[in-house]
Each structure stands twice: as structure tokens, then as C-alpha cells.
ModelCIF file with pLDDT and N, C-alpha, C, O atoms, coordinates in Angstrom:
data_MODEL
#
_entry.id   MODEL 
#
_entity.id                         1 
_entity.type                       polymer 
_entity.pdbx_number_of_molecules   1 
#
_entity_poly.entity_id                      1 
_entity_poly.type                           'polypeptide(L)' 
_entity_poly.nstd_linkage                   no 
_entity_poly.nstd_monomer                   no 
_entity_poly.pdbx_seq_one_letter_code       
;(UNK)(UNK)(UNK)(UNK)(UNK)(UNK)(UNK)(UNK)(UNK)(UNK)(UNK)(UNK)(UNK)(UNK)(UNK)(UNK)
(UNK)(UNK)(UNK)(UNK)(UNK)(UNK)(UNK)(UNK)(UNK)(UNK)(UNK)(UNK)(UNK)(UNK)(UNK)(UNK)
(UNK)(UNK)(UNK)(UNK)(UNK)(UNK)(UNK)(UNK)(UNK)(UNK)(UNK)(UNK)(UNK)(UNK)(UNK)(UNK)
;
_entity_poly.pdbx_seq_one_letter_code_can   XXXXXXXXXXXXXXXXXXXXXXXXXXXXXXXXXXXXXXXXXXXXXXXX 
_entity_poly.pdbx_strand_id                 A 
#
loop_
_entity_poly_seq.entity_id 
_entity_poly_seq.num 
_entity_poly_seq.mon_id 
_entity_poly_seq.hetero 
1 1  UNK n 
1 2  UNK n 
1 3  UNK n 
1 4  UNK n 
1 5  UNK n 
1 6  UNK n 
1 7  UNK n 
1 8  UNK n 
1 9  UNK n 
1 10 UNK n 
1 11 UNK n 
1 12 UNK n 
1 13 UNK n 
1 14 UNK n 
1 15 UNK n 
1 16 UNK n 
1 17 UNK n 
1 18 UNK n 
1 19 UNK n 
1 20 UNK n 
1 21 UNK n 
1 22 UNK n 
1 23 UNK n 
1 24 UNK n 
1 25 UNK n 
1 26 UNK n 
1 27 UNK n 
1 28 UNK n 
1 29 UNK n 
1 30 UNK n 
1 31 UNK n 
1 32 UNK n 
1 33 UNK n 
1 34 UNK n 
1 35 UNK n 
1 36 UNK n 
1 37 UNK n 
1 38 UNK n 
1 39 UNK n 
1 40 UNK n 
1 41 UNK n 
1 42 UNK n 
1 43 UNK n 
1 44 UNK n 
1 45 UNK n 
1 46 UNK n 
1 47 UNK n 
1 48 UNK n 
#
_struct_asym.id          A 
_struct_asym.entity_id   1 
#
loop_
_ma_qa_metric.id 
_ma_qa_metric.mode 
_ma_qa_metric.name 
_ma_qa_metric.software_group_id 
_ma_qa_metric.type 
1 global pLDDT . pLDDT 
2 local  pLDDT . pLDDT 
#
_ma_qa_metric_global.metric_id      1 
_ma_qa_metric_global.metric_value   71.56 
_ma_qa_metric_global.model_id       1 
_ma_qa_metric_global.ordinal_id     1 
#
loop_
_ma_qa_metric_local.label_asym_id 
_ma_qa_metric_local.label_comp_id 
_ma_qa_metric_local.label_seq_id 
_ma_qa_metric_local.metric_id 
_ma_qa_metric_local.metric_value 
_ma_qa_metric_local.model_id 
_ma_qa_metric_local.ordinal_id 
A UNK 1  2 46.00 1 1  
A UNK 2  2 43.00 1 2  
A UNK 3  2 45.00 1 3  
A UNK 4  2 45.00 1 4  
A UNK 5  2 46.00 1 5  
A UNK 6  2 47.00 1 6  
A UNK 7  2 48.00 1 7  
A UNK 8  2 48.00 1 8  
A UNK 9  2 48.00 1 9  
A UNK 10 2 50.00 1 10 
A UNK 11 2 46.00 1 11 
A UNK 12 2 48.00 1 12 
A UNK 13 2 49.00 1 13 
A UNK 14 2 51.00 1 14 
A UNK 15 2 48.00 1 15 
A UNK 16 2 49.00 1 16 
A UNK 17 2 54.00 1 17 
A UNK 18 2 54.00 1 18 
A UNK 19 2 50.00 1 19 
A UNK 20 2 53.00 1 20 
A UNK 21 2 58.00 1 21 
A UNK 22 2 55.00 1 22 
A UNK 23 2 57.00 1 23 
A UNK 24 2 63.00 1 24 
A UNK 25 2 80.00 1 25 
A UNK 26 2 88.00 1 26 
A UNK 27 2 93.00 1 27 
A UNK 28 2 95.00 1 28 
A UNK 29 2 96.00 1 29 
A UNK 30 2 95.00 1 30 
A UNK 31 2 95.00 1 31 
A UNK 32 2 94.00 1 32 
A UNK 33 2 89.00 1 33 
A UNK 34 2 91.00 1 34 
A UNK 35 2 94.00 1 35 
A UNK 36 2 95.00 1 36 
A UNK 37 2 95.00 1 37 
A UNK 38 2 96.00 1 38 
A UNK 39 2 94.00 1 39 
A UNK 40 2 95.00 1 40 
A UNK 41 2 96.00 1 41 
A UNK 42 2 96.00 1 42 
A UNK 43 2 95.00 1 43 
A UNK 44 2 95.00 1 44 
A UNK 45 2 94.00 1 45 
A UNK 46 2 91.00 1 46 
A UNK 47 2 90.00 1 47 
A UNK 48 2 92.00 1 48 
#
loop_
_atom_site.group_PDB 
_atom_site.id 
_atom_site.type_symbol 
_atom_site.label_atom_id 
_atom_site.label_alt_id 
_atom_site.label_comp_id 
_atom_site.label_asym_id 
_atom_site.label_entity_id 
_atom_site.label_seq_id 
_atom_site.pdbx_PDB_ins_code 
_atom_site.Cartn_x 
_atom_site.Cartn_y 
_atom_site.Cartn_z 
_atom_site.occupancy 
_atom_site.B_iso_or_equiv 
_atom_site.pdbx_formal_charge 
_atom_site.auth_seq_id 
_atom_site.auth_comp_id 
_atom_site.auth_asym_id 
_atom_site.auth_atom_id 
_atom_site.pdbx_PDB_model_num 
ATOM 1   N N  . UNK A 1 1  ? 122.614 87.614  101.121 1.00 46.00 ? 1  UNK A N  1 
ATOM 2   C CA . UNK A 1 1  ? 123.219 88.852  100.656 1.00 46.00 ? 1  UNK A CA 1 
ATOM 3   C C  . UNK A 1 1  ? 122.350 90.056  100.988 1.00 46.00 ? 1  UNK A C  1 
ATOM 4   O O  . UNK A 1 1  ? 122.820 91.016  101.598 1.00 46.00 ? 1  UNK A O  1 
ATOM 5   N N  . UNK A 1 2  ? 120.909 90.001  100.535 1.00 43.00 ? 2  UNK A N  1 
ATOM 6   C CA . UNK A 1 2  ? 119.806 91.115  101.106 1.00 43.00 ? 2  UNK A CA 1 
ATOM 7   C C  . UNK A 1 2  ? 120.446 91.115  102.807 1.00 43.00 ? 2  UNK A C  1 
ATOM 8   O O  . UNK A 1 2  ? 121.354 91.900  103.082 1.00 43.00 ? 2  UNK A O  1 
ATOM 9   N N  . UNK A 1 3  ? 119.907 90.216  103.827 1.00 45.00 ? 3  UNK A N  1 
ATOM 10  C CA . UNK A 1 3  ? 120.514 90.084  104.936 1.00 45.00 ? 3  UNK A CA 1 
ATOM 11  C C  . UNK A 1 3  ? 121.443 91.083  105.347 1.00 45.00 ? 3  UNK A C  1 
ATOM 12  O O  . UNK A 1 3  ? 121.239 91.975  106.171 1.00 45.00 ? 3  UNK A O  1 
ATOM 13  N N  . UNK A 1 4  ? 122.513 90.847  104.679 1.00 45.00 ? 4  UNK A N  1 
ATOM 14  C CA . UNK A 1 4  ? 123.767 91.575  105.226 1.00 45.00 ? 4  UNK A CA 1 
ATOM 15  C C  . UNK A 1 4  ? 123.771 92.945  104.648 1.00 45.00 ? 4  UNK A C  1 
ATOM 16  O O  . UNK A 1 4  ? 123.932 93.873  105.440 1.00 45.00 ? 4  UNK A O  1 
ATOM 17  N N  . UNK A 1 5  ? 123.626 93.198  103.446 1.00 46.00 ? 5  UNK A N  1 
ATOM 18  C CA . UNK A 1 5  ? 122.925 94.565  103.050 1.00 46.00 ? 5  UNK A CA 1 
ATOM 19  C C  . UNK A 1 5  ? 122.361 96.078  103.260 1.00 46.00 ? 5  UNK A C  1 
ATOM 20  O O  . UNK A 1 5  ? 122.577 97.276  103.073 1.00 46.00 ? 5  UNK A O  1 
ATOM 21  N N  . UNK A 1 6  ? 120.944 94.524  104.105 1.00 47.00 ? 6  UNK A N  1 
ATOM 22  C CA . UNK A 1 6  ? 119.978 95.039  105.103 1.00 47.00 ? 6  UNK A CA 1 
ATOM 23  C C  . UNK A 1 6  ? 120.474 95.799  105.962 1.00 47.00 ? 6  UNK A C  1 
ATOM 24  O O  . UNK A 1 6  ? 120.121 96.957  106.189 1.00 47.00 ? 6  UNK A O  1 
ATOM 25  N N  . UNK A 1 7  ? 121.877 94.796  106.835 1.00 48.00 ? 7  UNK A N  1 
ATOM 26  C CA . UNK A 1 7  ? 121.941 94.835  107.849 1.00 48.00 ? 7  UNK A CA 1 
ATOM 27  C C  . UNK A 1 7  ? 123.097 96.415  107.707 1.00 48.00 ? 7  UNK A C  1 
ATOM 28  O O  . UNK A 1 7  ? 122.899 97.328  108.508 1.00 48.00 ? 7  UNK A O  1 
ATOM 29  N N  . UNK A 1 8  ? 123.760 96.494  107.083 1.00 48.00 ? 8  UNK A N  1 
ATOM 30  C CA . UNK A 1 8  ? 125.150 97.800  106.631 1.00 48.00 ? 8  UNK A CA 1 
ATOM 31  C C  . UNK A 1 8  ? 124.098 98.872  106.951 1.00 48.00 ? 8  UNK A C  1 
ATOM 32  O O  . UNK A 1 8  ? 124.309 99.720  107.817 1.00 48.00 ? 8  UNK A O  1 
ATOM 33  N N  . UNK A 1 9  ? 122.964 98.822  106.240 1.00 48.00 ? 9  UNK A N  1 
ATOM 34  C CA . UNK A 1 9  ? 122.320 99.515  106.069 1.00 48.00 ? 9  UNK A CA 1 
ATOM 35  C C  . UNK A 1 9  ? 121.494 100.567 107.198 1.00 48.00 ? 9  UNK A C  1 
ATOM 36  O O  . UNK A 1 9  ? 121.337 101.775 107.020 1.00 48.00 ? 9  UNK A O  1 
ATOM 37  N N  . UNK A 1 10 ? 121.055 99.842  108.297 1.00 50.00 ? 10 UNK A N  1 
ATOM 38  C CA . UNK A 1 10 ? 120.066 100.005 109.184 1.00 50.00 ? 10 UNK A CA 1 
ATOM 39  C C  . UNK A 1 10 ? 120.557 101.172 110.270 1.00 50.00 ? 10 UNK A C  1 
ATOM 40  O O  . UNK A 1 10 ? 119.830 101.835 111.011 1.00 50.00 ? 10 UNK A O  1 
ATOM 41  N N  . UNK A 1 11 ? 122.022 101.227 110.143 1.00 46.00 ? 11 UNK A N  1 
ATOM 42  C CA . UNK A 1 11 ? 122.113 102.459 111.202 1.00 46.00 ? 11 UNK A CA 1 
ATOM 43  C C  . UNK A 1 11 ? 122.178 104.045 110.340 1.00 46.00 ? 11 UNK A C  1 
ATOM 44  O O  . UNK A 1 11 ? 122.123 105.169 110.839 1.00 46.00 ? 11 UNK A O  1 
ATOM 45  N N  . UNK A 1 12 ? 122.298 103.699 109.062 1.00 48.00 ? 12 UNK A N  1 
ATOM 46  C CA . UNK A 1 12 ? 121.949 104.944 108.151 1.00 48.00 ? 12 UNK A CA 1 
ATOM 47  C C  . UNK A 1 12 ? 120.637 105.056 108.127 1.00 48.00 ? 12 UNK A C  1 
ATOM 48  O O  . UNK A 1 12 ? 120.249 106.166 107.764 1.00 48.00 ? 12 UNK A O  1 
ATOM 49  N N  . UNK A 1 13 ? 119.665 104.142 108.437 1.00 49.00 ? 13 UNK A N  1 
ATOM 50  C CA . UNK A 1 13 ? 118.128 104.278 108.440 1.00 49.00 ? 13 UNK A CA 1 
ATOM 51  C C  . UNK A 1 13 ? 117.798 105.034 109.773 1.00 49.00 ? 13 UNK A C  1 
ATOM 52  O O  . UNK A 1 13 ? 116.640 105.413 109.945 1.00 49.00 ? 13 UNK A O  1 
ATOM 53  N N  . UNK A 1 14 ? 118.910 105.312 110.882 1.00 51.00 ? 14 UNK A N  1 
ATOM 54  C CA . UNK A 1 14 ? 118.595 105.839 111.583 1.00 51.00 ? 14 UNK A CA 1 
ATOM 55  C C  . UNK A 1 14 ? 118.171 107.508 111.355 1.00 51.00 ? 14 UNK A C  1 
ATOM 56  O O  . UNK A 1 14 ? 117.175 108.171 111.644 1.00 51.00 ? 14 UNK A O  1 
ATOM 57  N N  . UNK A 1 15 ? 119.282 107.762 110.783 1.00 48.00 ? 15 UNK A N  1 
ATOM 58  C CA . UNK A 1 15 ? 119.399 109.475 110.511 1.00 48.00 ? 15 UNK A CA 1 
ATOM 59  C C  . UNK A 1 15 ? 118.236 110.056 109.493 1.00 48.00 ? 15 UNK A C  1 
ATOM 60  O O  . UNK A 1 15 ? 118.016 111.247 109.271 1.00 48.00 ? 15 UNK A O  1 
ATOM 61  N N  . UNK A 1 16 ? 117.336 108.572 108.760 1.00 49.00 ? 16 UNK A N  1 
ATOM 62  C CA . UNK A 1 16 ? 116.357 109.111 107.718 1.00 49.00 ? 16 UNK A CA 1 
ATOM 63  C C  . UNK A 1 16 ? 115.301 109.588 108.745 1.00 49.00 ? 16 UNK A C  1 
ATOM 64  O O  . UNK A 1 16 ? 114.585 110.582 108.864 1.00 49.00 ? 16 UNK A O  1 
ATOM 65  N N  . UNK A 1 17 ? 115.554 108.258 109.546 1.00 54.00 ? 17 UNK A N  1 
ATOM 66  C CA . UNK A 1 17 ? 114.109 108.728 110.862 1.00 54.00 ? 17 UNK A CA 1 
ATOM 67  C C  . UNK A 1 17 ? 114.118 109.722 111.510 1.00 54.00 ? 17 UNK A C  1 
ATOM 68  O O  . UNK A 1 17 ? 113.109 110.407 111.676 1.00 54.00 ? 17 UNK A O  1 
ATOM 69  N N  . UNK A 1 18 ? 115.710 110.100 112.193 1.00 54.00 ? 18 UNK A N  1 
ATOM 70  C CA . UNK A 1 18 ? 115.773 111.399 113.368 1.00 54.00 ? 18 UNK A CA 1 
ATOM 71  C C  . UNK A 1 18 ? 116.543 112.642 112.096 1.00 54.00 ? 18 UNK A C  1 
ATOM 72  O O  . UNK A 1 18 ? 117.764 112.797 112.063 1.00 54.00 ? 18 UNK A O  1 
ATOM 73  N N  . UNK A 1 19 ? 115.704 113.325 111.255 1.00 50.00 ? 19 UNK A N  1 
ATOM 74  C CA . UNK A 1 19 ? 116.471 114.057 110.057 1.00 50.00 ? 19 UNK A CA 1 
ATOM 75  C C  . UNK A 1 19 ? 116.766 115.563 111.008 1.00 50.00 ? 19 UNK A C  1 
ATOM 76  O O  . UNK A 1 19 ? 117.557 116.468 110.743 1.00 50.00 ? 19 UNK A O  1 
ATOM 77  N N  . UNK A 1 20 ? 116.242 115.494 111.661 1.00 53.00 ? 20 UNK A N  1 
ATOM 78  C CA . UNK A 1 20 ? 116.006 117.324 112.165 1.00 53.00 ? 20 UNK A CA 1 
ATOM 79  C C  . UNK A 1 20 ? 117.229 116.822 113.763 1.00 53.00 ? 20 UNK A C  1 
ATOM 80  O O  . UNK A 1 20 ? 117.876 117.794 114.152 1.00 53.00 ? 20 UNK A O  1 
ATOM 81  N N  . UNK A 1 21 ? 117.372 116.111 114.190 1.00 58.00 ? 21 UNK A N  1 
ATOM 82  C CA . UNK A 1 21 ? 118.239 115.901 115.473 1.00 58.00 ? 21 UNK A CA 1 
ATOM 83  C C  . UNK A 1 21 ? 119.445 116.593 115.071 1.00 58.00 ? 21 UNK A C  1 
ATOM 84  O O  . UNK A 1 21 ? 119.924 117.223 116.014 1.00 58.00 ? 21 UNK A O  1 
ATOM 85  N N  . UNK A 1 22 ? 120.294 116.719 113.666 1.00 55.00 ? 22 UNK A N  1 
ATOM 86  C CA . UNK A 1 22 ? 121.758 117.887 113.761 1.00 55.00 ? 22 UNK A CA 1 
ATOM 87  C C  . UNK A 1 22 ? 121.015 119.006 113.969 1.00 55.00 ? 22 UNK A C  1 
ATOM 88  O O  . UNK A 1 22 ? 121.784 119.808 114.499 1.00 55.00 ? 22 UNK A O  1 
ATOM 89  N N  . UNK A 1 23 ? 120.041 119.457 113.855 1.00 57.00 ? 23 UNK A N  1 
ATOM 90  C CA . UNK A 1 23 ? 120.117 121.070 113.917 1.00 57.00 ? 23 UNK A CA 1 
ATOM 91  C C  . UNK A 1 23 ? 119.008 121.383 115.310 1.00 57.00 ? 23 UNK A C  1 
ATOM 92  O O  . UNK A 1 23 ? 118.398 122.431 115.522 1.00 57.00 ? 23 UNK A O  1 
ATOM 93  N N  . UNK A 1 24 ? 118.987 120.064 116.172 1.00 63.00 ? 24 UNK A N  1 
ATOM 94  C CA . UNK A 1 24 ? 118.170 120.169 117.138 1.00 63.00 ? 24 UNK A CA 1 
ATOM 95  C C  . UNK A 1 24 ? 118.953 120.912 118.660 1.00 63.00 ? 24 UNK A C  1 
ATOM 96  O O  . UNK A 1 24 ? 120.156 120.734 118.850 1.00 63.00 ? 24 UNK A O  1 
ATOM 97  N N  . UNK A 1 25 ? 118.339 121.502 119.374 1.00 80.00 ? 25 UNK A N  1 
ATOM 98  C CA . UNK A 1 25 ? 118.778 121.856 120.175 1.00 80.00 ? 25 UNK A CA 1 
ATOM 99  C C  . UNK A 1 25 ? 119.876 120.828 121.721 1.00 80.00 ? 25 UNK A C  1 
ATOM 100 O O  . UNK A 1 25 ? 121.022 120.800 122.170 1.00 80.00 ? 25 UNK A O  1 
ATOM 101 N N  . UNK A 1 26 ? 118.318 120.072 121.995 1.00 88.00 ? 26 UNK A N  1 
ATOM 102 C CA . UNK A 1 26 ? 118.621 118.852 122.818 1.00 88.00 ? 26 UNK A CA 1 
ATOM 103 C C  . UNK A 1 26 ? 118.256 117.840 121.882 1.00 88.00 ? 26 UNK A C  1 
ATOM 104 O O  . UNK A 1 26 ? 117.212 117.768 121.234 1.00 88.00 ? 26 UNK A O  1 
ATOM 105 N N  . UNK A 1 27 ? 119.792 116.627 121.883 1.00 93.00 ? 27 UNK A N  1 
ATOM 106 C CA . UNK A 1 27 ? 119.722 115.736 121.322 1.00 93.00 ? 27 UNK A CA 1 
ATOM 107 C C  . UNK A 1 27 ? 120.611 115.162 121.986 1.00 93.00 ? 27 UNK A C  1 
ATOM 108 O O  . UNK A 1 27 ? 121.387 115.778 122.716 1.00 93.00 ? 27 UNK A O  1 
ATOM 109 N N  . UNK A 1 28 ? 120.627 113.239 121.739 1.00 95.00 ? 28 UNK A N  1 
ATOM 110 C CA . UNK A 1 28 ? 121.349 112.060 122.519 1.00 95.00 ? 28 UNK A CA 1 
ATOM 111 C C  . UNK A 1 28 ? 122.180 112.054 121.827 1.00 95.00 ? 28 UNK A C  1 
ATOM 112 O O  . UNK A 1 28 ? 122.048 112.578 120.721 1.00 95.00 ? 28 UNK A O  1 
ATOM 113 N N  . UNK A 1 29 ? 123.766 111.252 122.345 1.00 96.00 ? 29 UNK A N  1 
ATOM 114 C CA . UNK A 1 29 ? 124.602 111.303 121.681 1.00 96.00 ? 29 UNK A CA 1 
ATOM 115 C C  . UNK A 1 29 ? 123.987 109.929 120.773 1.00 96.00 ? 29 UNK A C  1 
ATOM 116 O O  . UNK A 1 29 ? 123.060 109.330 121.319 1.00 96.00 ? 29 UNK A O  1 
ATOM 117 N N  . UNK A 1 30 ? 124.477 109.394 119.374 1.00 95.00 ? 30 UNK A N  1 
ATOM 118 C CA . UNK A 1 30 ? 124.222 108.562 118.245 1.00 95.00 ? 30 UNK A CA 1 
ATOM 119 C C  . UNK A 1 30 ? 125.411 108.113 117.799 1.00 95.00 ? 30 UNK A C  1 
ATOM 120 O O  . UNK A 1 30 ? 126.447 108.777 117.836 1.00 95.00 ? 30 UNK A O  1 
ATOM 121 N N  . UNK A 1 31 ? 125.307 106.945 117.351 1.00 95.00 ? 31 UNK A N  1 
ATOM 122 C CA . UNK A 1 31 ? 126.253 106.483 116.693 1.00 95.00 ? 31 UNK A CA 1 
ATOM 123 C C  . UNK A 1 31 ? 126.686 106.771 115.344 1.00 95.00 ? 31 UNK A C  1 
ATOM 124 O O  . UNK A 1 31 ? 125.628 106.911 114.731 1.00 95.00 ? 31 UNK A O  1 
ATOM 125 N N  . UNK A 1 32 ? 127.907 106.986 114.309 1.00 94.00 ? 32 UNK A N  1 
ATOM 126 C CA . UNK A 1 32 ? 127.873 106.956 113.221 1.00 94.00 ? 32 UNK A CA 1 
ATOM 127 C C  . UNK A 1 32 ? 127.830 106.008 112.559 1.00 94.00 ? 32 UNK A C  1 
ATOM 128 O O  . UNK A 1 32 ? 127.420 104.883 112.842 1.00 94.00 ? 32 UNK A O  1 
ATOM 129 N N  . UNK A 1 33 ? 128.441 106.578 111.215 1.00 89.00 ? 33 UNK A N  1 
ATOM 130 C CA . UNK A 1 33 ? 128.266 105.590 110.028 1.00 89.00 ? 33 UNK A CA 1 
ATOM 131 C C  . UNK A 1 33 ? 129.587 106.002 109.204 1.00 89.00 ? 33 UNK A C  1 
ATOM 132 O O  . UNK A 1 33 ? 129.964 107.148 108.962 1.00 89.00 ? 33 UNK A O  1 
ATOM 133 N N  . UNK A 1 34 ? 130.327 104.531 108.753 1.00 91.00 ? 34 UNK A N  1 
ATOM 134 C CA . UNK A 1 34 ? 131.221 104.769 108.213 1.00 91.00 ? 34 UNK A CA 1 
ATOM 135 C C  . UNK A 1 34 ? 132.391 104.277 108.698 1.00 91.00 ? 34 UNK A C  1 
ATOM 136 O O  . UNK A 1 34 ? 132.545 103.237 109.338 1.00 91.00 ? 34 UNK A O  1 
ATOM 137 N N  . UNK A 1 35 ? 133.216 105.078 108.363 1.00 94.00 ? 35 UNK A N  1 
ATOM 138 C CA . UNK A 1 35 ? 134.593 104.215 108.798 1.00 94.00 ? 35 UNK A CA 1 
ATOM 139 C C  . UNK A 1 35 ? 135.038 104.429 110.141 1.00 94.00 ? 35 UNK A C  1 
ATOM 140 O O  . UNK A 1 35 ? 135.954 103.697 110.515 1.00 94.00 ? 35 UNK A O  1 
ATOM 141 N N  . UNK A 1 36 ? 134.539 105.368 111.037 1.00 95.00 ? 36 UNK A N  1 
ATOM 142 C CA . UNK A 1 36 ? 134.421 105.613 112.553 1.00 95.00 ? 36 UNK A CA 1 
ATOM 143 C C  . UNK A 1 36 ? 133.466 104.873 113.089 1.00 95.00 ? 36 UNK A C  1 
ATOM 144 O O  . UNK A 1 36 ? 133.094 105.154 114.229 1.00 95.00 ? 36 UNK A O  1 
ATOM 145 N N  . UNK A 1 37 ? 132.950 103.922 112.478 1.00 95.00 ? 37 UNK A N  1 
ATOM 146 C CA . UNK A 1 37 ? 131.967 103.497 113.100 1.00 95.00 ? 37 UNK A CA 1 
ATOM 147 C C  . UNK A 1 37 ? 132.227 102.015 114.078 1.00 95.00 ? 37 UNK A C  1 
ATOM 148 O O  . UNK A 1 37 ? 133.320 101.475 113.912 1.00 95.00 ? 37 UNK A O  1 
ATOM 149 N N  . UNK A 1 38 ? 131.340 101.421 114.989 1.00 96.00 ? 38 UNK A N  1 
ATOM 150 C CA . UNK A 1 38 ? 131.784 100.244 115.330 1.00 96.00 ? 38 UNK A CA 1 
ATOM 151 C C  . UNK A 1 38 ? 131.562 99.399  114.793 1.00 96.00 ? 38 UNK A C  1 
ATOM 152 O O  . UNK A 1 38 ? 132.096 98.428  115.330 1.00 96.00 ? 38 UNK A O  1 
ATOM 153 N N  . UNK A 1 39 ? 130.742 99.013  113.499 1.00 94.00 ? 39 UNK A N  1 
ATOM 154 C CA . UNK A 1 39 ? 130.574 98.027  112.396 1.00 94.00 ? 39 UNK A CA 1 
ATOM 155 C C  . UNK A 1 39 ? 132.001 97.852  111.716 1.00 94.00 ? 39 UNK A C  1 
ATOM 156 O O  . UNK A 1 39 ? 132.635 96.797  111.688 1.00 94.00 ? 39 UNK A O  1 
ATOM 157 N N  . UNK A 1 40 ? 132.411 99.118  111.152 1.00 95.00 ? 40 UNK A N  1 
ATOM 158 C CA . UNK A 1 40 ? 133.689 98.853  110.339 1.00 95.00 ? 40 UNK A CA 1 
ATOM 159 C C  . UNK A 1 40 ? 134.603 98.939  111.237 1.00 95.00 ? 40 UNK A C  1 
ATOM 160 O O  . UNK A 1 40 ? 135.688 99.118  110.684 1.00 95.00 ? 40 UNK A O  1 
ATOM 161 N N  . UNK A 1 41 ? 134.734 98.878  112.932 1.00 96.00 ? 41 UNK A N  1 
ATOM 162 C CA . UNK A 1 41 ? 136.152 98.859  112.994 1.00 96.00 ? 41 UNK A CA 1 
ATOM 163 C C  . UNK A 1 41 ? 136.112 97.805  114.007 1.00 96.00 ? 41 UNK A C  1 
ATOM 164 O O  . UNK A 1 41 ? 137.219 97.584  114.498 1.00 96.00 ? 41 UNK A O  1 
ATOM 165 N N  . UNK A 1 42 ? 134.976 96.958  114.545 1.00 96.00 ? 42 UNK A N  1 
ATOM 166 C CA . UNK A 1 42 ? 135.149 95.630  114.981 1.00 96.00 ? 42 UNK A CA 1 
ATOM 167 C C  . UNK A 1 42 ? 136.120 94.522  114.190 1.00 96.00 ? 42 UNK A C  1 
ATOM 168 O O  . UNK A 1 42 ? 135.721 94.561  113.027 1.00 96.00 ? 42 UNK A O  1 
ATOM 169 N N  . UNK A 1 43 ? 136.860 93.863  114.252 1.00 95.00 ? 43 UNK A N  1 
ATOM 170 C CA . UNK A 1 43 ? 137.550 92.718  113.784 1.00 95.00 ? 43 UNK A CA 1 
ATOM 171 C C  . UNK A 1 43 ? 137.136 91.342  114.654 1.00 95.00 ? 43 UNK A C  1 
ATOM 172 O O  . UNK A 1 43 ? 137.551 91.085  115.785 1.00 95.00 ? 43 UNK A O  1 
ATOM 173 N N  . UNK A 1 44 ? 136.311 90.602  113.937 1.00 95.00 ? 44 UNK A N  1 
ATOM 174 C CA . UNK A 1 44 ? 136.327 89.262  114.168 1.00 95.00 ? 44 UNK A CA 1 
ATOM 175 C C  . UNK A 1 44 ? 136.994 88.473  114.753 1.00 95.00 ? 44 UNK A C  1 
ATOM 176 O O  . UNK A 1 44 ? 137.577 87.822  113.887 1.00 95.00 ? 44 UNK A O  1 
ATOM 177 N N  . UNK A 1 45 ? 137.392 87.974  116.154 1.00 94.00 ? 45 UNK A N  1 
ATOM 178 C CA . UNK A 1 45 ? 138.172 87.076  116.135 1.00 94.00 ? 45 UNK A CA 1 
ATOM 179 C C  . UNK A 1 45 ? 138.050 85.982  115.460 1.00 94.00 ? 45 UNK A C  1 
ATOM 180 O O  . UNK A 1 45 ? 136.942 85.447  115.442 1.00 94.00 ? 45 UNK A O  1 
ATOM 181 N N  . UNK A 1 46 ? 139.649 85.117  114.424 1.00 91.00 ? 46 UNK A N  1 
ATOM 182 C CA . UNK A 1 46 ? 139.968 84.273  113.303 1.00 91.00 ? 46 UNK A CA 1 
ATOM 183 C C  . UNK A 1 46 ? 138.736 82.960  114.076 1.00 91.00 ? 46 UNK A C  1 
ATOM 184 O O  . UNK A 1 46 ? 137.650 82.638  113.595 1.00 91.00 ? 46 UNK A O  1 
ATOM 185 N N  . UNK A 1 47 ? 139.298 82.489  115.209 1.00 90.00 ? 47 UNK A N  1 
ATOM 186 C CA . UNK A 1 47 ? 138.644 81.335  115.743 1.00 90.00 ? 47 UNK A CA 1 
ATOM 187 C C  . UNK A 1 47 ? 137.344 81.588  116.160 1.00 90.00 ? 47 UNK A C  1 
ATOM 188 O O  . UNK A 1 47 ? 137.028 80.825  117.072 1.00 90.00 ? 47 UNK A O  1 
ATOM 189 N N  . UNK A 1 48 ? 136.382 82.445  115.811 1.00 92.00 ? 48 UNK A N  1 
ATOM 190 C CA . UNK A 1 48 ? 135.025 82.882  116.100 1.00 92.00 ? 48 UNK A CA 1 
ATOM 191 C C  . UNK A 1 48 ? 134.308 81.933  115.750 1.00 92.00 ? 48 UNK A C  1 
ATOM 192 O O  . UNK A 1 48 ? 133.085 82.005  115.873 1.00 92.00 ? 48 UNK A O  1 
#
């Protein structure tokens, strides 16, 4: 359960690390978090 947690967790740990990149001039594009994200909108295939 920590594991998976962990794991929800770790691309919001991104934005603690890069805090100043929204108001940065030059910055990479990043992934979000949330319901646009590719965590929540991957679907499992049933027979996986």
C-alpha cells in the first residue's frame, strides 16, 4: 500500500523539486498531475 502511494505520489514530488519552473522564463515541457494525467488515464488491459 506505501508502494503504490509512494508511487501516485512521485510525479507531484516533481513540482516540490522544480518550484520556481511556472514562473521561469526557459522551461521543458512536464508532465501533470491529476486527471489529465497519463497515470489516471492509462486503462489496463483486462488480460494484462
Amino acid at each position: 500500500n506505501m508502494r503504490h502511494a509512494l508511487g501516485l505520489a512521485v510525479v507531484a514530488m516533481t513540482f516540490v523539486c522544480w518550484p520556481h519552473l511556472s514562473k521561469a522564463t526557459d522551461a521543458p515541457a512536464r508532465l501533470v498531475v491529476g486527471e489529465n494525467s497519463i497515470e489516471e488515464l492509462l486503462r489496463l488491459p483486462e488480460s494484462l
